[in-house]
Protein backbone atom coordinates (compact mmCIF):
# COMPACT_ATOMS: atom_id res chain seq x y z
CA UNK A 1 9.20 -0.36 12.64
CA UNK A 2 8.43 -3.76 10.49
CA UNK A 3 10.24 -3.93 7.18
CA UNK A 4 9.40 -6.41 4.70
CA UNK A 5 11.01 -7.43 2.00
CA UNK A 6 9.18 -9.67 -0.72
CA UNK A 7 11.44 -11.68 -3.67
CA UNK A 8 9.61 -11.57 -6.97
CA UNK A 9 10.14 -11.72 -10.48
CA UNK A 10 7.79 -8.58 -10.79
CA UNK A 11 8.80 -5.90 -8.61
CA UNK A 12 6.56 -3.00 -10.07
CA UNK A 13 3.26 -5.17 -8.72
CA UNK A 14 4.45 -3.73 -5.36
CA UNK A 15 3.21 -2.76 -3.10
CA UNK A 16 -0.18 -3.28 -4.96
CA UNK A 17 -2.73 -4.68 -2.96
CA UNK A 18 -0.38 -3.92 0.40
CA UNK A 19 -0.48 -0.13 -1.05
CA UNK A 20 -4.53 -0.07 -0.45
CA UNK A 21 -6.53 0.14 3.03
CA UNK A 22 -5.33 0.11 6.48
CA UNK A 23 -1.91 -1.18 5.22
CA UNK A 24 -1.56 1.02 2.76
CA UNK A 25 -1.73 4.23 4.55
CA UNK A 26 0.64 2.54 7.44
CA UNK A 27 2.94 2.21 4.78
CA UNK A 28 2.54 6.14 3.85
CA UNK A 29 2.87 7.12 7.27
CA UNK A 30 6.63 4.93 7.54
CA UNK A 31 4.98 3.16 10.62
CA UNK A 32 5.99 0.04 7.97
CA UNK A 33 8.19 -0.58 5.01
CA UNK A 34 8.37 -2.74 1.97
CA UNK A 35 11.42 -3.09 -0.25
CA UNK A 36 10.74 -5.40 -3.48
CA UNK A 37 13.93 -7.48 -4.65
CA UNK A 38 14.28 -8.60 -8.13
CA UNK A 39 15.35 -11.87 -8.84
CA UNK A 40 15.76 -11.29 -11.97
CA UNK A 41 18.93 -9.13 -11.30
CA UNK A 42 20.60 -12.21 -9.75
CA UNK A 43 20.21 -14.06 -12.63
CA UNK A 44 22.63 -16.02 -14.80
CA UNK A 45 24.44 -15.02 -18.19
CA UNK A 46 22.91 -12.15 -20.86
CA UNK A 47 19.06 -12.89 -20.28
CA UNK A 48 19.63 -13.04 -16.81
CA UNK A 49 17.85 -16.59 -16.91
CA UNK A 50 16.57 -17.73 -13.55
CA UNK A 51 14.52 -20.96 -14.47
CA UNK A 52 15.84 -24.17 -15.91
CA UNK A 53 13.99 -27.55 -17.16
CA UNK A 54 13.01 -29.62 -14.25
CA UNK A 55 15.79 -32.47 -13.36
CA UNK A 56 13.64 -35.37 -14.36
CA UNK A 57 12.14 -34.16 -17.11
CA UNK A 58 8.70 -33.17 -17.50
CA UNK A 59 6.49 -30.02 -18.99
CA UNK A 60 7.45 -26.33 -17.19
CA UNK A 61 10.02 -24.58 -16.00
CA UNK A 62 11.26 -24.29 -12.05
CA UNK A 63 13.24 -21.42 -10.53
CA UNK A 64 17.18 -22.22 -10.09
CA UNK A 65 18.35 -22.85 -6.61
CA UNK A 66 21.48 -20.94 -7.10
CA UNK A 67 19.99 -17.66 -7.84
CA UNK A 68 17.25 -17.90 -5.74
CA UNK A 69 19.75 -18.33 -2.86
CA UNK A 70 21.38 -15.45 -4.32
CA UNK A 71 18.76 -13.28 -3.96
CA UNK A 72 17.90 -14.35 -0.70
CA UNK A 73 21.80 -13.70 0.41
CA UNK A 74 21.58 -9.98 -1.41
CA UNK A 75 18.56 -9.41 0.73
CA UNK A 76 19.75 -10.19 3.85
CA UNK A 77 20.61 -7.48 5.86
C-alpha cells in the first residue's frame, strides 16, 4: 500500500482535492493512505511561531529551518 504523508500549515484542507475522483475512492477503499502533519505543532514558544523575518531583511515572512526539520524528523517513520 502507498502512504503519503503531506507537511502543511493547514491540515483540515486534506485530503481535499486527493479526496475526489479516482484517488479519492482509492483512498476509501485503503488501497492508499494520507496522513496530514501539522507544522504548526512543532512550533516554537506560546504561539507556536514557525516563520521568522528573512536574514537579510526584506518584506515577508519565511518558514524556520529548525521546525521545519522538526516536523520532517516527527514524520519519519
Amino acid at each position: 500500500m502507498f502512504a503519503a504523508t503531506v507537511l502543511t500549515l493547514f491540515p483540515e484542507m486534506f485530503p481535499g482535492p486527493l479526496g475526489l475522483s479516482l484517488a479519492g475512492r482509492a483512498l476509501a477503499e485503503g488501497k492508499w493512505s494520507l496522513d496530514a502533519v501539522n507544522i504548526r505543532d512543532h512550533g516554537l514558544g506560546r504561539h507556536r511561531q514557525v516563520d521568522d523575518t528573512p536574514f537579510g531583511g526584506g518584506a515577508g515572512m519565511v518558514m524556520r529551518p529548525d521546525v521545519l526539520d522538526a516536523a520532517i524528523e516527527a514524520a519519519q517513520p
